[in-house]
N, C-alpha and C. Protein backbone atom coordinates (compact mmCIF):
# COMPACT_ATOMS: atom_id res chain seq x y z
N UNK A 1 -0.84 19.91 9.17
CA UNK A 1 -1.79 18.88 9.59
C UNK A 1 -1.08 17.88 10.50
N UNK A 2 -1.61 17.55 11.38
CA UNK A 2 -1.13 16.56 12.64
C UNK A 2 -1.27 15.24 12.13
N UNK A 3 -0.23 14.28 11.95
CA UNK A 3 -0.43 13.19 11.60
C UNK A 3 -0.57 12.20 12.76
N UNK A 4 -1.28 11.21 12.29
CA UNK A 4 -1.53 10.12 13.32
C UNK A 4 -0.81 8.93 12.85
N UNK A 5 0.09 8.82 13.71
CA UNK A 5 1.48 7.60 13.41
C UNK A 5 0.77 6.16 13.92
N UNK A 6 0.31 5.08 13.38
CA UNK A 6 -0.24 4.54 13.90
C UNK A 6 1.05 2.94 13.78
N UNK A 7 1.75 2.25 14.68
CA UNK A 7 2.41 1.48 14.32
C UNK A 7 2.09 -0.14 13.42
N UNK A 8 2.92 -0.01 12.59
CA UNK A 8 1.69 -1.61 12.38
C UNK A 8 2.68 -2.85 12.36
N UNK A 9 3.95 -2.91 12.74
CA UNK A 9 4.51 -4.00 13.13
C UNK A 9 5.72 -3.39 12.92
N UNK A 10 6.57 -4.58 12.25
CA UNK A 10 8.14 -4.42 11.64
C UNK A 10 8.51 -4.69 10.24
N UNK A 11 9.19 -4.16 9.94
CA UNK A 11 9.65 -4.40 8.76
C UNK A 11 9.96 -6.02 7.98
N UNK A 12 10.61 -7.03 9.22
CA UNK A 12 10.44 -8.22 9.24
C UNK A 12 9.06 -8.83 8.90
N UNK A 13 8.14 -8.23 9.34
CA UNK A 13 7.09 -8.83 9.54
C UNK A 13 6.35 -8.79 8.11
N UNK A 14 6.88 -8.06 7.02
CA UNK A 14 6.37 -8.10 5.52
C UNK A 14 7.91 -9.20 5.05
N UNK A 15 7.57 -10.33 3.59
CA UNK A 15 8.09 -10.62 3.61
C UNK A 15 8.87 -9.56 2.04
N UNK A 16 10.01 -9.88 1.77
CA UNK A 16 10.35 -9.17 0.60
C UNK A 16 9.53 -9.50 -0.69
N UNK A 17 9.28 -8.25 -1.41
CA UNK A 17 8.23 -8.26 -2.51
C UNK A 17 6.91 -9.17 -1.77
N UNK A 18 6.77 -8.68 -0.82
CA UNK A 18 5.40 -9.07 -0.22
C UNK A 18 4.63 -8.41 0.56
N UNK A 19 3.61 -8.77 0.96
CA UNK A 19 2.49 -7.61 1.60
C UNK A 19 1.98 -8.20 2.68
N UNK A 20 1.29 -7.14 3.56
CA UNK A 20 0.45 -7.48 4.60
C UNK A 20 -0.43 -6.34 4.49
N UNK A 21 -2.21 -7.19 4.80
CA UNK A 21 -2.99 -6.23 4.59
C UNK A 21 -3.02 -6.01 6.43
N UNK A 22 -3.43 -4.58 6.14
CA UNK A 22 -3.54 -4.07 7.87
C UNK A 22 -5.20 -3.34 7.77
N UNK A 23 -5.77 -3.77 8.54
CA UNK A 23 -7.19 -3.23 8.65
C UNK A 23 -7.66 -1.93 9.43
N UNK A 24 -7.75 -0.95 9.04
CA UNK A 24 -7.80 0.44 10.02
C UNK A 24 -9.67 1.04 9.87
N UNK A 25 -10.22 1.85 10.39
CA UNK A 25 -11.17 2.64 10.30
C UNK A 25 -11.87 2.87 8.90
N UNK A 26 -10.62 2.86 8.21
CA UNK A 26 -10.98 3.71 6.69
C UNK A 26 -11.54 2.51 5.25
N UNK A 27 -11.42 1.45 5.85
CA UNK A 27 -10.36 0.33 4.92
C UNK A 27 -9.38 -0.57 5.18
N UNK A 28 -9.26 -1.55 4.01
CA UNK A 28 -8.17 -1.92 4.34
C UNK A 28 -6.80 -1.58 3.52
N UNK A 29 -6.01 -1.95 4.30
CA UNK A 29 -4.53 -1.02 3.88
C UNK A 29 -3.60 -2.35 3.12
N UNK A 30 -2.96 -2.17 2.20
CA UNK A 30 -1.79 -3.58 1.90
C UNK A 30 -0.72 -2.65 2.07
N UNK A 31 0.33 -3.02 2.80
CA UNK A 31 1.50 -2.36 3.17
C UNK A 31 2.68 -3.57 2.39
N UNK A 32 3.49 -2.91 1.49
CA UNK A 32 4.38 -3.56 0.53
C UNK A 32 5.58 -4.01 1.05
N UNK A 33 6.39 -4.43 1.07
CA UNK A 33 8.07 -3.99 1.18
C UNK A 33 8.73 -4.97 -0.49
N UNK A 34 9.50 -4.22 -1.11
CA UNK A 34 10.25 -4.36 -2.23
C UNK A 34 11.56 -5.08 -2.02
N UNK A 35 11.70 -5.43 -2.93
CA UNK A 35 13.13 -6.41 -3.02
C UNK A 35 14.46 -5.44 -2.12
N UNK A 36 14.47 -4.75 -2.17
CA UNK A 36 15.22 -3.64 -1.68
C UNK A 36 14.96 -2.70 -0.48
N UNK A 37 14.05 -3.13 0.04
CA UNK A 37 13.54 -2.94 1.43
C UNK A 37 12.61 -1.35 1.32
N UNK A 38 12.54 -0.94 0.14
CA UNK A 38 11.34 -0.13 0.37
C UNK A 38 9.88 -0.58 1.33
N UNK A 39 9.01 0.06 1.74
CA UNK A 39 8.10 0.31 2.39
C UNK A 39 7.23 0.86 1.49
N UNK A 40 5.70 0.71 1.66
CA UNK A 40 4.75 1.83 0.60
C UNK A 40 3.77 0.86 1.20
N UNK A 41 2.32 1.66 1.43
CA UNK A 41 1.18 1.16 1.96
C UNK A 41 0.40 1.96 0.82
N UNK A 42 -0.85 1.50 0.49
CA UNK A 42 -1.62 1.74 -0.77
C UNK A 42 -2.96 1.33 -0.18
N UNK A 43 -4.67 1.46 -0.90
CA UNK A 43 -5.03 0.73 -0.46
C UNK A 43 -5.62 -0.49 -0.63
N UNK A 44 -6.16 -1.12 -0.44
CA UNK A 44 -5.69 -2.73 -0.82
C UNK A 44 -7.29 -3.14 -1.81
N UNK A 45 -7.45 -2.66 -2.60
CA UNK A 45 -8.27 -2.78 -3.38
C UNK A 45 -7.80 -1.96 -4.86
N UNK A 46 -7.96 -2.93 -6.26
CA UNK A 46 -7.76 -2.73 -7.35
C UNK A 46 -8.47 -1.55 -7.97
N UNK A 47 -8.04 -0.34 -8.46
CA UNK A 47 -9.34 0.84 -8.94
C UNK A 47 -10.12 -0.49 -10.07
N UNK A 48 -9.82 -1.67 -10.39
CA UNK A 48 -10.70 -1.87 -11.71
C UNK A 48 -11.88 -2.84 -11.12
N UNK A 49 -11.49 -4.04 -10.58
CA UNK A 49 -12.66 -4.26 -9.95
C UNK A 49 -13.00 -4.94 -8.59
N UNK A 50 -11.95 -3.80 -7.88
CA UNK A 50 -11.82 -4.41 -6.36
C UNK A 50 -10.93 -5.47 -5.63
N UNK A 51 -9.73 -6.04 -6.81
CA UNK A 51 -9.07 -7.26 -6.37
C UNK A 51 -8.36 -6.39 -5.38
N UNK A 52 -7.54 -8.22 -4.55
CA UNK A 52 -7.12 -7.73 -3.24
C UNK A 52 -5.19 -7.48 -3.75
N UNK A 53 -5.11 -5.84 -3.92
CA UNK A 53 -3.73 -5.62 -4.12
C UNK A 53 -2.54 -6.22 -3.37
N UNK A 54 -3.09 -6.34 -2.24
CA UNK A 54 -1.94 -6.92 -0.93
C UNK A 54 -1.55 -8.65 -1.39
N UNK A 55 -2.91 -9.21 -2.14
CA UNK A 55 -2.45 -10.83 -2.67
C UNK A 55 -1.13 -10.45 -3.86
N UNK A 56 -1.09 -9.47 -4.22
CA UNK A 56 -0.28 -9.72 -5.79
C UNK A 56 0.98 -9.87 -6.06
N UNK A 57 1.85 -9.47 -7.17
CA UNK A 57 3.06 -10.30 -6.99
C UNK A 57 3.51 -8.43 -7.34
N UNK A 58 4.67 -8.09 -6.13
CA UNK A 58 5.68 -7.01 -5.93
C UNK A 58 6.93 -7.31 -7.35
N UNK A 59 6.92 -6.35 -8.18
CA UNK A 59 8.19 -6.08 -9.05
C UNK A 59 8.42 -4.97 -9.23
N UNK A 60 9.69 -4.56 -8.83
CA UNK A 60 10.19 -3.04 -8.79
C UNK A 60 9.72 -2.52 -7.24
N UNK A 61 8.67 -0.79 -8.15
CA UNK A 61 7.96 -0.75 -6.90
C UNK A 61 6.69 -0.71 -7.57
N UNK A 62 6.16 -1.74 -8.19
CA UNK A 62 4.63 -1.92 -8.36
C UNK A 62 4.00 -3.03 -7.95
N UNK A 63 2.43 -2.96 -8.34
CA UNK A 63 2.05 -4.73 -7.70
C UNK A 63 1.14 -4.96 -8.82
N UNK A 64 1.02 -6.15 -9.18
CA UNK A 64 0.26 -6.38 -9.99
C UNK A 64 -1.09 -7.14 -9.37
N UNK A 65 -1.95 -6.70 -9.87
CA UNK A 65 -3.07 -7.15 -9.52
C UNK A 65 -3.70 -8.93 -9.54
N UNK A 66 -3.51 -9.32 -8.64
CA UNK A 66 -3.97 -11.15 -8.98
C UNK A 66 -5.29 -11.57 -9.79
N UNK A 67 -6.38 -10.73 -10.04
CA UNK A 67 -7.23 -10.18 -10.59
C UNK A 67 -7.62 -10.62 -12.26
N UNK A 68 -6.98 -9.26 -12.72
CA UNK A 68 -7.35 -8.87 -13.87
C UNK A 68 -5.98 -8.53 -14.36
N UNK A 69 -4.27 -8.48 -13.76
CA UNK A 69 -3.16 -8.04 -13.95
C UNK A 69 -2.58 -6.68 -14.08
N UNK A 70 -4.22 -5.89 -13.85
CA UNK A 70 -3.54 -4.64 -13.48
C UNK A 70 -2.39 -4.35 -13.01
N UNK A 71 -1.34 -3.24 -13.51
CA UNK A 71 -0.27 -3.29 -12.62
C UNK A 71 -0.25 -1.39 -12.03
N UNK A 72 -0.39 -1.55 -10.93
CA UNK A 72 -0.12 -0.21 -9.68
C UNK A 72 0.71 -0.14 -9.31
N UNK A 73 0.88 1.46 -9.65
CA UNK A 73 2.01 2.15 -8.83
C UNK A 73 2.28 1.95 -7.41
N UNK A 74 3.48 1.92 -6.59
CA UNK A 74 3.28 1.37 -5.54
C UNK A 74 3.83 3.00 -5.02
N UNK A 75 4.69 3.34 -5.74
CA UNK A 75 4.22 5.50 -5.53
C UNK A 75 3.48 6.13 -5.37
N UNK A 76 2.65 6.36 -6.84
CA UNK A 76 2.00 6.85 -6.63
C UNK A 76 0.14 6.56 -6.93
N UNK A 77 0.21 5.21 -6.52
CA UNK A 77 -1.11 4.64 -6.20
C UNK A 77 -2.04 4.34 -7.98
N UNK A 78 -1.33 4.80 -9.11
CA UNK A 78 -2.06 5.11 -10.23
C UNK A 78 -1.71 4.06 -11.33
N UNK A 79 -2.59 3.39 -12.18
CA UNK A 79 -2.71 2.47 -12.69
C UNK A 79 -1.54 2.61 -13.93
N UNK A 80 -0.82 1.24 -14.27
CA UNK A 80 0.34 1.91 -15.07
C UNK A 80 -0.36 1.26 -16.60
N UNK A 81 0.66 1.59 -17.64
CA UNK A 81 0.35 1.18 -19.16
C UNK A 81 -1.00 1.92 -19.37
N UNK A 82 -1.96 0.73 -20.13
CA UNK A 82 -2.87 1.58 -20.85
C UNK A 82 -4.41 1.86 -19.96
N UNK A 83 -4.18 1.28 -18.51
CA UNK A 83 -4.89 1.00 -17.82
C UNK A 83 -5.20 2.45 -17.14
N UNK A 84 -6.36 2.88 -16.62
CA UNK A 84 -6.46 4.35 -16.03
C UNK A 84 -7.26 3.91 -14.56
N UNK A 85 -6.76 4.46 -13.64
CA UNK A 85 -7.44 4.69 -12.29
C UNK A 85 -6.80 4.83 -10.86
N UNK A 86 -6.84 5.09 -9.92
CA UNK A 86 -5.96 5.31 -8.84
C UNK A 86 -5.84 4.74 -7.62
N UNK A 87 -5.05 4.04 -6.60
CA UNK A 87 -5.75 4.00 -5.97
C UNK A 87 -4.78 4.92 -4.51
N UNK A 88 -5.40 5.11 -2.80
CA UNK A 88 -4.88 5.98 -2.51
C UNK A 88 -3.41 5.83 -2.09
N UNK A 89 -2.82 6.40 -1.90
CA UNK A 89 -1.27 5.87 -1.09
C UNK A 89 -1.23 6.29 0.56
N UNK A 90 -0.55 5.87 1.75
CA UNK A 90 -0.44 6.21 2.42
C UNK A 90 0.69 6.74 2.93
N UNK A 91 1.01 7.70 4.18
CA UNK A 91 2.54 7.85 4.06
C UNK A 91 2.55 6.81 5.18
N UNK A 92 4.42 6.74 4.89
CA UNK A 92 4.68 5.39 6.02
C UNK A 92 5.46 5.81 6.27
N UNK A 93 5.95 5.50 7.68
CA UNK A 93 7.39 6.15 8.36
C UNK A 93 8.19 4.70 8.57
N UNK A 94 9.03 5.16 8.63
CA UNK A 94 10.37 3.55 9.37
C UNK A 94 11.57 4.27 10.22
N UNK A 95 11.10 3.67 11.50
CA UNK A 95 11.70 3.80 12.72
C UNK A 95 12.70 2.46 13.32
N UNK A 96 14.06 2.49 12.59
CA UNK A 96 14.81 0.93 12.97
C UNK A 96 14.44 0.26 11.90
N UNK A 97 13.76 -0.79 13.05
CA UNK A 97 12.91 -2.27 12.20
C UNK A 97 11.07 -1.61 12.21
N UNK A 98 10.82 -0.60 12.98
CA UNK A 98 9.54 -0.47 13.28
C UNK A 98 9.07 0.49 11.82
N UNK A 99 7.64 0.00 11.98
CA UNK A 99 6.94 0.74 10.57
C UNK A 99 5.53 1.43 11.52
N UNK A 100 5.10 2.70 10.91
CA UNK A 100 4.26 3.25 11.27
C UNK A 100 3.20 3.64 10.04
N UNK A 101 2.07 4.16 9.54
CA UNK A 101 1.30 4.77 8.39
C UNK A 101 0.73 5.50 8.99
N UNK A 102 0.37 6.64 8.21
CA UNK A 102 -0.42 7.46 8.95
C UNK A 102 -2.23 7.57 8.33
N UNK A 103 -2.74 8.11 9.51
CA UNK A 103 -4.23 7.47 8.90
C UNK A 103 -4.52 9.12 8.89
N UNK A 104 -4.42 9.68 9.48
CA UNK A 104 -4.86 11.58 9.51
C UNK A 104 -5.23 11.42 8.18
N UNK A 105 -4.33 11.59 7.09
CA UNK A 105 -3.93 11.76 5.78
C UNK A 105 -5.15 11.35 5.07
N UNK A 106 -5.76 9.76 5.58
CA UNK A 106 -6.58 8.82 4.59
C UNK A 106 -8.15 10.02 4.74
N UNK A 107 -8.08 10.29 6.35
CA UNK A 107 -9.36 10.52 6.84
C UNK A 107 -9.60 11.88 6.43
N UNK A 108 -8.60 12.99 6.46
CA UNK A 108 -8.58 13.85 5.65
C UNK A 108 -9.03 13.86 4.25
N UNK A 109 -8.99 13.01 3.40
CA UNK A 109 -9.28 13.09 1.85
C UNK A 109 -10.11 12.49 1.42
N UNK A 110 -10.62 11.85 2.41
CA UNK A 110 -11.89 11.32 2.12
C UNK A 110 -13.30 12.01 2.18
N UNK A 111 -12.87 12.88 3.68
CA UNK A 111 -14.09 13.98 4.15
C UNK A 111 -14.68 14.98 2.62
């Protein structure tokens, strides 16, 4: 499958354990970076009742929901402890300082 690299800034441009939501076609996207300079884009809505994932507070690689305290995988998009639901992940590339996500992927799994 052909991915569509779409750039969405720099790595600078998230702050550590912090987010930026990025707005694409599909949705909107919260793109993470971790104390440790991981990367992970998810999408920016809570599976429980829609809070905005990109507001929440980054520990490890999860986020907790500002919400209701849900806490999400920032892997693999899926609700942790006793909590059940998913939400999607995106892939992200890092080029340098530059960050890319790909949207093919979102638009694919949605169809």
């Amino acid at each position: 499958m052909m991915m569509n690299w779409i750039a969405i800034g720099t790595l600078s441009d998230i702050p550590r354990r912090g987010a930026r939501c990025v707005a694409t076609p599909q949705g909107k996207i919260a793109v993470f970076r971790t104390a440790d300079d991981q990367v992970f884009a998810i999408e920016d809505h809570c599976p429980h009742k829609g809070g905005p994932l990109s507001q929440g507070i980054v520990h490890g690689a999860a986020v907790t929901c500002p919400l209701h305290n849900w806490v999400i995988s920032l892997e693999t998009g899926k609700a942790l402890g006793a909590d059940e639901g998913a939400v999607r992940t995106i892939p992200v590339r890092i080029e340098g300082e530059r960050l890319f996500i790909a949207l093919e992927a979102l638009a694919s799994r949605a169809a």
